[in-house]
PDB file of N, CA and C in Angstrom:
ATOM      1  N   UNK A   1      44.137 -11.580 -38.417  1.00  0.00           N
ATOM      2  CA  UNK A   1      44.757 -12.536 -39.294  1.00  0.00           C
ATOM      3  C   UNK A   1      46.284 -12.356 -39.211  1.00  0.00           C
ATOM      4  N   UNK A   2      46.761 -13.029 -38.189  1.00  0.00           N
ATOM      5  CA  UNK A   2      48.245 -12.783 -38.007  1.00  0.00           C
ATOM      6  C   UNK A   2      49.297 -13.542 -39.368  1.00  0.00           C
ATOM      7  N   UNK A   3      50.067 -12.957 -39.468  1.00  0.00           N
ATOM      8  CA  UNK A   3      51.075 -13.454 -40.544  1.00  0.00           C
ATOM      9  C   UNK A   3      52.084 -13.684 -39.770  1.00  0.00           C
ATOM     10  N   UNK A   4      53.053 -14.970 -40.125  1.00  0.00           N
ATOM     11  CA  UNK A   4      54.059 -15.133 -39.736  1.00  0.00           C
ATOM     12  C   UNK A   4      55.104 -15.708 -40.630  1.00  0.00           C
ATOM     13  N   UNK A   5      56.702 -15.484 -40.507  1.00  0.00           N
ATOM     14  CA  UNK A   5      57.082 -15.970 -41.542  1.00  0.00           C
ATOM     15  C   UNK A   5      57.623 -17.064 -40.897  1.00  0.00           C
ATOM     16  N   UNK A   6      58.488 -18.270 -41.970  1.00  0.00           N
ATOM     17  CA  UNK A   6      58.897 -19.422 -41.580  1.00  0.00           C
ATOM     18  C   UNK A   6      59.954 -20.038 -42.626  1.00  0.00           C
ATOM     19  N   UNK A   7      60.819 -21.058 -42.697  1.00  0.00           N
ATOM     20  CA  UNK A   7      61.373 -21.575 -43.357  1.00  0.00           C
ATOM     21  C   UNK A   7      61.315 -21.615 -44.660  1.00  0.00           C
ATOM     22  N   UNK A   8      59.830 -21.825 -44.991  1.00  0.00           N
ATOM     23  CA  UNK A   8      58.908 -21.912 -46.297  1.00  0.00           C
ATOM     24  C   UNK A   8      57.821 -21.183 -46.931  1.00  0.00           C
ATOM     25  N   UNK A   9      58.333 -19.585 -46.340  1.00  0.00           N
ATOM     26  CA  UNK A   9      58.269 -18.296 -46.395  1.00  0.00           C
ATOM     27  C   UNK A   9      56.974 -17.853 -45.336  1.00  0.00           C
ATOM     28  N   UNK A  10      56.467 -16.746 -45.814  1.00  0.00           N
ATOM     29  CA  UNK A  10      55.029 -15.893 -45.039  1.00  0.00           C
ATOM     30  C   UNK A  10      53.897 -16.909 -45.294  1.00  0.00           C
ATOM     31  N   UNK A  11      52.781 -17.082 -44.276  1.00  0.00           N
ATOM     32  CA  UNK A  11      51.902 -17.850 -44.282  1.00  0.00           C
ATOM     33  C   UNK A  11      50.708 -16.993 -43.260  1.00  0.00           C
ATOM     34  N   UNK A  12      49.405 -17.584 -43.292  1.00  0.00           N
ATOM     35  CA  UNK A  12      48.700 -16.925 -42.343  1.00  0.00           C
ATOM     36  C   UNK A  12      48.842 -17.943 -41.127  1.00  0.00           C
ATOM     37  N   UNK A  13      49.223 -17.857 -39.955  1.00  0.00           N
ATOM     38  CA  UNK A  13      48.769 -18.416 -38.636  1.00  0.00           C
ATOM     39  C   UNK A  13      47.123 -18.466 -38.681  1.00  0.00           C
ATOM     40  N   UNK A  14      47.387 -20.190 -38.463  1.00  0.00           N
ATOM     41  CA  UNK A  14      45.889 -20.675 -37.974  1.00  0.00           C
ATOM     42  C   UNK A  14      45.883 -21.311 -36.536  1.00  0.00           C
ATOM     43  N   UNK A  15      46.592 -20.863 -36.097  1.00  0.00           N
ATOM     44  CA  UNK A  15      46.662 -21.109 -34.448  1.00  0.00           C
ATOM     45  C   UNK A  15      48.031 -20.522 -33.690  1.00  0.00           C
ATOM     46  N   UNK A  16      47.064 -20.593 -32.113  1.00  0.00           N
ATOM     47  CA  UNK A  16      47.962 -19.857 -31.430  1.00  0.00           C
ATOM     48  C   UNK A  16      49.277 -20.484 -30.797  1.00  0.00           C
ATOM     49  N   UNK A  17      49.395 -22.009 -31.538  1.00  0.00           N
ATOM     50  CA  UNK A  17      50.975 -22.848 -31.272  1.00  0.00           C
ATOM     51  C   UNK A  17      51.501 -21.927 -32.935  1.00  0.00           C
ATOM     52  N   UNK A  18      50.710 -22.115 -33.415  1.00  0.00           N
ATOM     53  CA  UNK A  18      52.127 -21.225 -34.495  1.00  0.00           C
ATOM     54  C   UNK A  18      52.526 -20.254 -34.335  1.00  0.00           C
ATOM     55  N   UNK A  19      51.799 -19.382 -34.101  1.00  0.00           N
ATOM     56  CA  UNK A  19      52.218 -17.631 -33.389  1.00  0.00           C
ATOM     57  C   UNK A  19      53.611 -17.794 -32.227  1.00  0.00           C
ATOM     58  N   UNK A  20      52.907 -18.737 -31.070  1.00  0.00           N
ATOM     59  CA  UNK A  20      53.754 -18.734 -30.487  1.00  0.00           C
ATOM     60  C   UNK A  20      55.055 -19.859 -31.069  1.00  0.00           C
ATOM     61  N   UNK A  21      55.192 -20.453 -31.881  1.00  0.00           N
ATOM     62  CA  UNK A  21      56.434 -20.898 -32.316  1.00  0.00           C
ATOM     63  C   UNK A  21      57.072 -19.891 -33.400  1.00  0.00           C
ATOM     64  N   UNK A  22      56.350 -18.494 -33.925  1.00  0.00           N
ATOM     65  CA  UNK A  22      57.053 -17.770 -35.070  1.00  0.00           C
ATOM     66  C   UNK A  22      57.946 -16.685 -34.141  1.00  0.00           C
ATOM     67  N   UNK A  23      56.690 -16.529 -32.609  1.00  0.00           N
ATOM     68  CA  UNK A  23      57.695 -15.805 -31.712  1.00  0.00           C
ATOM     69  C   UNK A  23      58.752 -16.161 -30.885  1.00  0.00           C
ATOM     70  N   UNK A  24      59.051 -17.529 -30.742  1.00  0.00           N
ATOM     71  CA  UNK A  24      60.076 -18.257 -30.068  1.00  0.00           C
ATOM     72  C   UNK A  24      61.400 -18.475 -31.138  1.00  0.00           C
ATOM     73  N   UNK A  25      60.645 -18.401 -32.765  1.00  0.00           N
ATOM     74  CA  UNK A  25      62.025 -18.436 -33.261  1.00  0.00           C
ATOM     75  C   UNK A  25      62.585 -16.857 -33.605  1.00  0.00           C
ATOM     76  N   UNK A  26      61.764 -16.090 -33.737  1.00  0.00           N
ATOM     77  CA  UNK A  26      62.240 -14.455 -33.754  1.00  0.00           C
ATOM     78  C   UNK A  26      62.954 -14.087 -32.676  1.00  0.00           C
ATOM     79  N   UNK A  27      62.518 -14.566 -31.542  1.00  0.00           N
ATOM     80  CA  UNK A  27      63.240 -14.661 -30.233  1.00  0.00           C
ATOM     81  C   UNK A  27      65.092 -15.134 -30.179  1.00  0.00           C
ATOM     82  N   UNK A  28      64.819 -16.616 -30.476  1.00  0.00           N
ATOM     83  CA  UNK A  28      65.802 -17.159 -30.569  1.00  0.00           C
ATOM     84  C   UNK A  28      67.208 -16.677 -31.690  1.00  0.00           C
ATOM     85  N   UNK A  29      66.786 -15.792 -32.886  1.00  0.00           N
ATOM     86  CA  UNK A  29      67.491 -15.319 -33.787  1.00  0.00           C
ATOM     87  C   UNK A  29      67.906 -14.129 -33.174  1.00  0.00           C
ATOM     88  N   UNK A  30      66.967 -13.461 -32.663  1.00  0.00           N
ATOM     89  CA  UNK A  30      67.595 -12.027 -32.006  1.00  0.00           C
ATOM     90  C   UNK A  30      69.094 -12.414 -30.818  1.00  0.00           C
ATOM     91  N   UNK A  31      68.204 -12.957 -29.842  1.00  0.00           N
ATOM     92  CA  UNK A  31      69.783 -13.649 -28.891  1.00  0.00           C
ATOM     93  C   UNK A  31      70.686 -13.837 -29.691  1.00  0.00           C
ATOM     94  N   UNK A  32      70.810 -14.367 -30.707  1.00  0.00           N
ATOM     95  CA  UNK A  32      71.709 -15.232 -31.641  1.00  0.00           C
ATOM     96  C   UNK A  32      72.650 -13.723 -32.028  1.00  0.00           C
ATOM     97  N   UNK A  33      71.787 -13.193 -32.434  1.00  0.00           N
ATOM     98  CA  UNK A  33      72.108 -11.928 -33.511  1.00  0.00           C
ATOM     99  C   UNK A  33      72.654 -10.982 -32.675  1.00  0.00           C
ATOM    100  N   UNK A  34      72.292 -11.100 -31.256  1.00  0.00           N
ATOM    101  CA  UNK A  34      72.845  -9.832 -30.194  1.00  0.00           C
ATOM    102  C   UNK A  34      74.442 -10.759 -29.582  1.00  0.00           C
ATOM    103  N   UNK A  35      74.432 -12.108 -29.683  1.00  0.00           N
ATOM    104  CA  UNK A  35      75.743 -12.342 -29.146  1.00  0.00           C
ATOM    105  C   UNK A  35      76.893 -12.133 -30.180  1.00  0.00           C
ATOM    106  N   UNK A  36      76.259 -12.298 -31.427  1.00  0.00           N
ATOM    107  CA  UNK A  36      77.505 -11.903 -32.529  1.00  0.00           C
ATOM    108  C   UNK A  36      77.824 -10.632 -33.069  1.00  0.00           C
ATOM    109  N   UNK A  37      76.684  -9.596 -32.596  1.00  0.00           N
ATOM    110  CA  UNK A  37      76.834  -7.902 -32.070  1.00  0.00           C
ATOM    111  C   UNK A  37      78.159  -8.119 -31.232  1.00  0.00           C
ATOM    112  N   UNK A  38      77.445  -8.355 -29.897  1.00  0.00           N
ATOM    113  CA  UNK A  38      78.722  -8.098 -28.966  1.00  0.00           C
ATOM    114  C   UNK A  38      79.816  -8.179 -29.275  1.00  0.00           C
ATOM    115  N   UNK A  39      80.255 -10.144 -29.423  1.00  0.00           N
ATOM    116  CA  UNK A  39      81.266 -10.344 -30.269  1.00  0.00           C
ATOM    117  C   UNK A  39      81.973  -9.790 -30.861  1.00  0.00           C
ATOM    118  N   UNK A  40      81.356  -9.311 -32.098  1.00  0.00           N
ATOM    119  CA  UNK A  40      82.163  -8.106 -33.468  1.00  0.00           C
ATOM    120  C   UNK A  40      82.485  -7.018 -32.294  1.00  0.00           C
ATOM    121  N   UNK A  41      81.806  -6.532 -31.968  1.00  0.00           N
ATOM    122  CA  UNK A  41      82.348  -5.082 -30.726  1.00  0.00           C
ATOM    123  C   UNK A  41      83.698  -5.520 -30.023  1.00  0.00           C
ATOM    124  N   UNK A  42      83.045  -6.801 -29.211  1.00  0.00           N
ATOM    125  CA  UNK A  42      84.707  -6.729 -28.543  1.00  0.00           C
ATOM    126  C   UNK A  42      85.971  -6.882 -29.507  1.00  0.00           C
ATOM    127  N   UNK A  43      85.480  -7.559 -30.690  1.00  0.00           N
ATOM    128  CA  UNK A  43      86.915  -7.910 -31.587  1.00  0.00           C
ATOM    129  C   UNK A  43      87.373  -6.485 -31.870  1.00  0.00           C
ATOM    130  N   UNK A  44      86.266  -5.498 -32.248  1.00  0.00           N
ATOM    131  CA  UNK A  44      86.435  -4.530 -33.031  1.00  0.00           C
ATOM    132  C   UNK A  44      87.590  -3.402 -31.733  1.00  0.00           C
ATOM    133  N   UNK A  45      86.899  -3.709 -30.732  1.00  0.00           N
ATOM    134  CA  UNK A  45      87.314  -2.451 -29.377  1.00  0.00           C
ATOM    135  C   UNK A  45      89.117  -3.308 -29.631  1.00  0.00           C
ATOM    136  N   UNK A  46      89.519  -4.885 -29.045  1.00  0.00           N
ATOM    137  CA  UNK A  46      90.659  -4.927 -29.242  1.00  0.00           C
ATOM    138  C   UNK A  46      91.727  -4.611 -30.200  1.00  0.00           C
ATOM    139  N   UNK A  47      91.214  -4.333 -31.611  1.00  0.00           N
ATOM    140  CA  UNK A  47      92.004  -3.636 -32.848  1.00  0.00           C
ATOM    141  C   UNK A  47      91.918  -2.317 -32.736  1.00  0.00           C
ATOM    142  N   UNK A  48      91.130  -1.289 -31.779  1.00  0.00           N
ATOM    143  CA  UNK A  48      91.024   0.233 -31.801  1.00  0.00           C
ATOM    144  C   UNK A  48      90.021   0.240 -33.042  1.00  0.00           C
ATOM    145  N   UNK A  49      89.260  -0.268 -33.022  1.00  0.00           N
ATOM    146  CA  UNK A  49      88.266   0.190 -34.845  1.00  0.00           C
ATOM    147  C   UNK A  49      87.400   1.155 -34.109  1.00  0.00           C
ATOM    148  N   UNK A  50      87.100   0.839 -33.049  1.00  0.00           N
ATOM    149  CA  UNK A  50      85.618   1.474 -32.339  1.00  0.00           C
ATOM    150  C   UNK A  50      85.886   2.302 -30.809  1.00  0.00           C
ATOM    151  N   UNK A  51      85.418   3.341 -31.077  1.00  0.00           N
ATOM    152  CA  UNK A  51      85.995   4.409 -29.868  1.00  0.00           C
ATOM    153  C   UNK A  51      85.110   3.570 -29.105  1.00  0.00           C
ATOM    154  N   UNK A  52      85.953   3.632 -27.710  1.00  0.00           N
ATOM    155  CA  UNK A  52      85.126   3.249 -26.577  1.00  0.00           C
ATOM    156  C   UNK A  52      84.301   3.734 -26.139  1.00  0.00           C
ATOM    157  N   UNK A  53      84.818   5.349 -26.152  1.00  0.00           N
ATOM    158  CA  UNK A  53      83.376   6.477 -25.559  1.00  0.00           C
ATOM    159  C   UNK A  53      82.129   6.072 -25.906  1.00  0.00           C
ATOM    160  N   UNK A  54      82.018   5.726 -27.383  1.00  0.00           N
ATOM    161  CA  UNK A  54      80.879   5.060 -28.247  1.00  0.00           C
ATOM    162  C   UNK A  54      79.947   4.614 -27.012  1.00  0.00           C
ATOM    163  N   UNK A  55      78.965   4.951 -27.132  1.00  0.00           N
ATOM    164  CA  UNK A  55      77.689   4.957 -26.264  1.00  0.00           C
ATOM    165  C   UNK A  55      77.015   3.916 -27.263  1.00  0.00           C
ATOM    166  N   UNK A  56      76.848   2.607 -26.742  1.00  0.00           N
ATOM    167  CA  UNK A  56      76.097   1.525 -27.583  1.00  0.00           C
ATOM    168  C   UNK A  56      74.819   1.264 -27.079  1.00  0.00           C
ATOM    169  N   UNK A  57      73.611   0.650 -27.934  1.00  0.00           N
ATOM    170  CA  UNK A  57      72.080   0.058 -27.328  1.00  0.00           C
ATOM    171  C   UNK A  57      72.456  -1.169 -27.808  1.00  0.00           C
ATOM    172  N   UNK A  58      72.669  -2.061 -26.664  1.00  0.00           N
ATOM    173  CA  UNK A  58      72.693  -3.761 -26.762  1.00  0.00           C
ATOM    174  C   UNK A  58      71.304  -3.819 -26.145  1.00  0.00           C
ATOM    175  N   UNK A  59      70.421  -3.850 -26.998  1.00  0.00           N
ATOM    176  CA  UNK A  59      69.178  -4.252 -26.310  1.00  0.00           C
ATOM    177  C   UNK A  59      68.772  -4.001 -24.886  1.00  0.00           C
TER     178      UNK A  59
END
């Protein structure tokens, strides 16, 4: 009984187009969420906020 959440909160998936549309938008938020990671990093590296040595996990 897969759960997925959505716009109009947690629901149970009754098929496998919803699963796969709860994982295409989890998908799509992560990309989203890893380019405005980067982003903040590079702003942050050009002000000196963030040592470079800094060993980062960008996905």
């Amino acid at each position: 009984m897969p759960l997925v959440g959505g716009n109009q909160g947690y629901y149970v998936a009754e098929s496998e187009g919803e699963i796969a549309q709860a994982i295409d938008s989890l998908e799509g938020r992560i990309m989203n969420m890893t380019e405005r990671k980067m982003a903040l990093r590079r702003a942050a590296n050009e002000v000196d906020y963030v040592d470079e040595d800094d060993d980062y996990d960008v996905l």
